[in-house]
Protein backbone atom coordinates (compact mmCIF):
# COMPACT_ATOMS: atom_id res chain seq x y z
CA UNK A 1 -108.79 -51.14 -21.08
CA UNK A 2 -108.73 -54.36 -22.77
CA UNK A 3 -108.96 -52.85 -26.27
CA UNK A 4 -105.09 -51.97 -26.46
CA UNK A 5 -105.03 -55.63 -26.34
CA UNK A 6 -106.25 -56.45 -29.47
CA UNK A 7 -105.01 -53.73 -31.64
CA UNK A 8 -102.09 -55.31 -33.94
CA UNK A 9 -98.83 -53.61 -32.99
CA UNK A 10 -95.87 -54.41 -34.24
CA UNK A 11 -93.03 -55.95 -32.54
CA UNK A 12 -89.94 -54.54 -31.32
CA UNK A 13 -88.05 -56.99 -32.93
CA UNK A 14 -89.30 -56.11 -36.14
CA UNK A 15 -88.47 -52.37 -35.74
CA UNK A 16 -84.92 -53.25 -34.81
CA UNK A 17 -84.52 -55.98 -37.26
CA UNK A 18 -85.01 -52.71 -40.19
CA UNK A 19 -83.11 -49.89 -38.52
CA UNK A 20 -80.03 -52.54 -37.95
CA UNK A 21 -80.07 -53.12 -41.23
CA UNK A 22 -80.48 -49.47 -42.21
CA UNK A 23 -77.39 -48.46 -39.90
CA UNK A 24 -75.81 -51.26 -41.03
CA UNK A 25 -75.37 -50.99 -44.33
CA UNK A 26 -74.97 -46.92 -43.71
CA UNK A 27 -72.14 -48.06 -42.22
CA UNK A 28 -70.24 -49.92 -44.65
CA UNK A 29 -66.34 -48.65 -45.23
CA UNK A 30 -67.33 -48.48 -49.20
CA UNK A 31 -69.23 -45.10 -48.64
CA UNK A 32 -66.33 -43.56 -46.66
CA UNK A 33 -63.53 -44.70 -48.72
CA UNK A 34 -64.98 -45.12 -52.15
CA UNK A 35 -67.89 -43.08 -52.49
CA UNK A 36 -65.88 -40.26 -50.47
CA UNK A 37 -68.62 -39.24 -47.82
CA UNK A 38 -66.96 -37.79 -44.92
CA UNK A 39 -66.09 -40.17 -42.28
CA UNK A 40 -67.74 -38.00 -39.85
CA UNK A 41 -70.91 -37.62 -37.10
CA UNK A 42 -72.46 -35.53 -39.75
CA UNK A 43 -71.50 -38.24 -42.24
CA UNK A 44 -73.21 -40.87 -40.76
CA UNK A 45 -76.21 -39.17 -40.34
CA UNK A 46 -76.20 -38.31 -43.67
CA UNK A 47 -76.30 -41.63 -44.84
CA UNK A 48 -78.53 -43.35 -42.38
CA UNK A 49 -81.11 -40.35 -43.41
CA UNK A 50 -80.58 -40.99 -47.32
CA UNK A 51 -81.21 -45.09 -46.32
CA UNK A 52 -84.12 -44.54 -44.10
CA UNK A 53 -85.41 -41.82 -46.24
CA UNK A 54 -85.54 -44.80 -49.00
CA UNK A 55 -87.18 -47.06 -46.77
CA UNK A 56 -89.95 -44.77 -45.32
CA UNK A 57 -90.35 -43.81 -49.26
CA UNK A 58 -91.01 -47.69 -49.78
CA UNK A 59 -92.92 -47.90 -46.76
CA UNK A 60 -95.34 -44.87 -47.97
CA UNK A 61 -96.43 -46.52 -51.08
CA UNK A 62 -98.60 -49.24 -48.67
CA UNK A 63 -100.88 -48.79 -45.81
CA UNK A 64 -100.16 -52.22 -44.49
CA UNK A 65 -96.52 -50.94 -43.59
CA UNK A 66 -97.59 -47.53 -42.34
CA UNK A 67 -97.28 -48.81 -39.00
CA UNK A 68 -93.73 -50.37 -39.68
CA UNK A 69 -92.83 -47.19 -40.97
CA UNK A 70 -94.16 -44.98 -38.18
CA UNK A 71 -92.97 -47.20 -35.74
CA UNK A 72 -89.22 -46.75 -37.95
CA UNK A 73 -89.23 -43.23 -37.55
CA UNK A 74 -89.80 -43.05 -34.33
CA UNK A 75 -86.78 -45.61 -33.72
CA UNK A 76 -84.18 -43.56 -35.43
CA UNK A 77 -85.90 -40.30 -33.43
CA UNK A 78 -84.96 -42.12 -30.26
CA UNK A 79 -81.41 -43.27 -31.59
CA UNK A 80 -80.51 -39.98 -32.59
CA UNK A 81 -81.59 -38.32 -28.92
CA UNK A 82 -79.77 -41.18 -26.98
CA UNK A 83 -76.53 -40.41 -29.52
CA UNK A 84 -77.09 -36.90 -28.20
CA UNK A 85 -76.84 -37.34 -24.53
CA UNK A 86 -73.98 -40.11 -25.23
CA UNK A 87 -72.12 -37.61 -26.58
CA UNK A 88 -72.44 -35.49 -23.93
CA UNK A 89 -74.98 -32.74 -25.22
CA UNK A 90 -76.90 -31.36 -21.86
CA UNK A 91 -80.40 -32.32 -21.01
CA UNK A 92 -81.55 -28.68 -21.99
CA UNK A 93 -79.94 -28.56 -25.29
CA UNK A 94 -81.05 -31.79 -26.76
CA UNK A 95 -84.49 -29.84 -27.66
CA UNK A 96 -82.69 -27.62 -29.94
CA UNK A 97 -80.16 -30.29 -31.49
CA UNK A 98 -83.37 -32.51 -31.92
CA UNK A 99 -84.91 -29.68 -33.76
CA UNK A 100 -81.83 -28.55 -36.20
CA UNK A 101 -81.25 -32.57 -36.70
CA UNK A 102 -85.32 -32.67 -38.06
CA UNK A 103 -84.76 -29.71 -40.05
CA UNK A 104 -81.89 -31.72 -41.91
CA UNK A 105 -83.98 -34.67 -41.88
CA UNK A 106 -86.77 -33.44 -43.62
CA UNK A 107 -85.08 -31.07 -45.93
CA UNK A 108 -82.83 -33.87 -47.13
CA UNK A 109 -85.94 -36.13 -47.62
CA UNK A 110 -88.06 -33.39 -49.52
CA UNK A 111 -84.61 -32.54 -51.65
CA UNK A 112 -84.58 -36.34 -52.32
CA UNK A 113 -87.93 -37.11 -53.20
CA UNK A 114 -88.11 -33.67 -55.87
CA UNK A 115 -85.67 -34.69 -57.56
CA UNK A 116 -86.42 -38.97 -57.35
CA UNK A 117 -90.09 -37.07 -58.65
CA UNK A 118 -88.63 -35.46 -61.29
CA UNK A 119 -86.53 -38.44 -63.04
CA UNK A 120 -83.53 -36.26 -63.41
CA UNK A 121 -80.19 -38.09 -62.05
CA UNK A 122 -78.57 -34.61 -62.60
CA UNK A 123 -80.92 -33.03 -60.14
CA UNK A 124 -80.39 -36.37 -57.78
CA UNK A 125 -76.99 -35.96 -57.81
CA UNK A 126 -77.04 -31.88 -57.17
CA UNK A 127 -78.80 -32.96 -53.86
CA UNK A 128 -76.10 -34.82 -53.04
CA UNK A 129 -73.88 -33.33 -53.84
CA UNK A 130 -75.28 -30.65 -51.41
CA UNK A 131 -76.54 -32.30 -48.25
CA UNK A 132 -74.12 -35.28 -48.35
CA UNK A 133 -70.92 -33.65 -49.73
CA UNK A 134 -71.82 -30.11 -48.37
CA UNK A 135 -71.57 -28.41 -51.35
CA UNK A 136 -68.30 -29.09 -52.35
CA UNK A 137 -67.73 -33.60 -52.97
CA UNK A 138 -63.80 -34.40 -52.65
CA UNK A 139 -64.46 -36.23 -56.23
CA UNK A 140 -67.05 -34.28 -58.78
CA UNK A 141 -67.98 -37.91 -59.49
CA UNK A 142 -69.02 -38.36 -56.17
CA UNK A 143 -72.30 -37.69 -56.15
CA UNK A 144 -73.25 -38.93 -59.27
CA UNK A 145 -72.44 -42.43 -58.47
CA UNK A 146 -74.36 -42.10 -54.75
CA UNK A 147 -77.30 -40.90 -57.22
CA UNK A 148 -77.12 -44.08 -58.93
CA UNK A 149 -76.90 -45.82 -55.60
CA UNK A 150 -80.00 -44.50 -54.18
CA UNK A 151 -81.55 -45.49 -57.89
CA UNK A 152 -80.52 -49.07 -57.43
CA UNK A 153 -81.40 -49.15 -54.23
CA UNK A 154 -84.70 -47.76 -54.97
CA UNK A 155 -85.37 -50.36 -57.26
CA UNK A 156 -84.37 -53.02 -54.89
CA UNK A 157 -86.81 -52.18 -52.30
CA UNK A 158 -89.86 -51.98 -54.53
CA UNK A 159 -88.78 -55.45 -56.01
CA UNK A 160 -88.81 -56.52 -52.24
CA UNK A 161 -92.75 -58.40 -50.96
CA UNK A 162 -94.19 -56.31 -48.64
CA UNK A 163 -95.08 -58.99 -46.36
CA UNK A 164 -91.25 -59.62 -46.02
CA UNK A 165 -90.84 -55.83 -44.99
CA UNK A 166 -93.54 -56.11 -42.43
CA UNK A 167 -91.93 -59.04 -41.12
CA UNK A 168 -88.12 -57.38 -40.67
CA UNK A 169 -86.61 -58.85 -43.32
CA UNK A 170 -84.38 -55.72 -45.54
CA UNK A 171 -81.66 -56.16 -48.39
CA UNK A 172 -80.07 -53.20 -50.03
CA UNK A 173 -78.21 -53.53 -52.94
CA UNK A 174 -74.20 -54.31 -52.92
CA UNK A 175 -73.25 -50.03 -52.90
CA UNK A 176 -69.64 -51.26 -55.08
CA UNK A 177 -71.97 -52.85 -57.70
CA UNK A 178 -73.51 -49.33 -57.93
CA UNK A 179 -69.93 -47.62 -58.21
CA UNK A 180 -68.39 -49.27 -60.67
CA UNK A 181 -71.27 -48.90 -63.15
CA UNK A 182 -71.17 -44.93 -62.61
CA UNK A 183 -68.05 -44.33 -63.30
């Protein structure tokens, strides 16, 4: 019993500290209005899967922010089943919605991570083009310049001390910074 008491955990605060930031910055007008993502439920998850999918990604690379990262998952997990039930989906079909909503999780994460693995921006931007935009972006240039986004902000969060991750502290890059050196 008095081993739990001992074992480093990490704190709350911490966990919050990153997915604010995450949702955050998901959130800002410049990806509705000038990137052209959809202003929609299925927009916003989008985009607060493409910036936690970046963070977990950093997170991966070092075991000392394994925990972080596990206990970041499980955050947005939570988030996305109380969004559920605030939007009025019924105690017995949160199961399934949980289910379809991991199946776009992780096949947006695996799309990303082929592609980041195979250095092609073209083959960034197709996935993009298809799991933000749907197949069909309101601006071909779309999802090109979102590719470069998630480059930059790639780049950012390996530049970014680990021990400042562990301790809540997130930047991303400025997303019109980004945009107006794709186009």
């Amino acid at each position: 019993m008095i081993l739990p008491l001992f074992r480093r955990t990490v704190r709350e605060s911490t966990i919050s500290s990153l997915y604010g930031t995450i949702v955050a910055q998901a959130r800002l007008p410049c990806f509705y209005q000038e990137y052209r993502v959809a202003d929609t439920v299925n927009g916003r998850f989008d985009l607060i899967v493409l910036h936690l999918a970046m963070v977990l990604e950093r997170f991966a690379g070092e075991p000392a922010l394994s925990r972080v990262g596990q206990g970041l998952f499980d955050r947005f997990w939570q988030d996305m089943d109380h969004n559920l039930r605030e939007m009025g989906v019924g105690d017995l079909a949160v199961p399934k919605k949980m289910r379809a909503l991991g199946e776009a999780f992780y096949g947006r994460t695996n799309a990303y991570r082929a592609a980041l693995a195979d250095g092609d921006a073209a083959l960034l931007a197709e996935a993009m083009a298809r799991n933000i935009y749907g197949g069909a972006p309101p601006d071909p240039a779309a999802p090109r310049r979102l590719a470069a986004y998630m480059q930059d902000a790639l780049r950012n969060l390996a530049a970014q001390p680990s021990d400042r991750l562990a301790a809540g502290e997130l930047r991303f890059p400025d997303p019109m910074i980004s945009f107006k050196t794709a186009l």
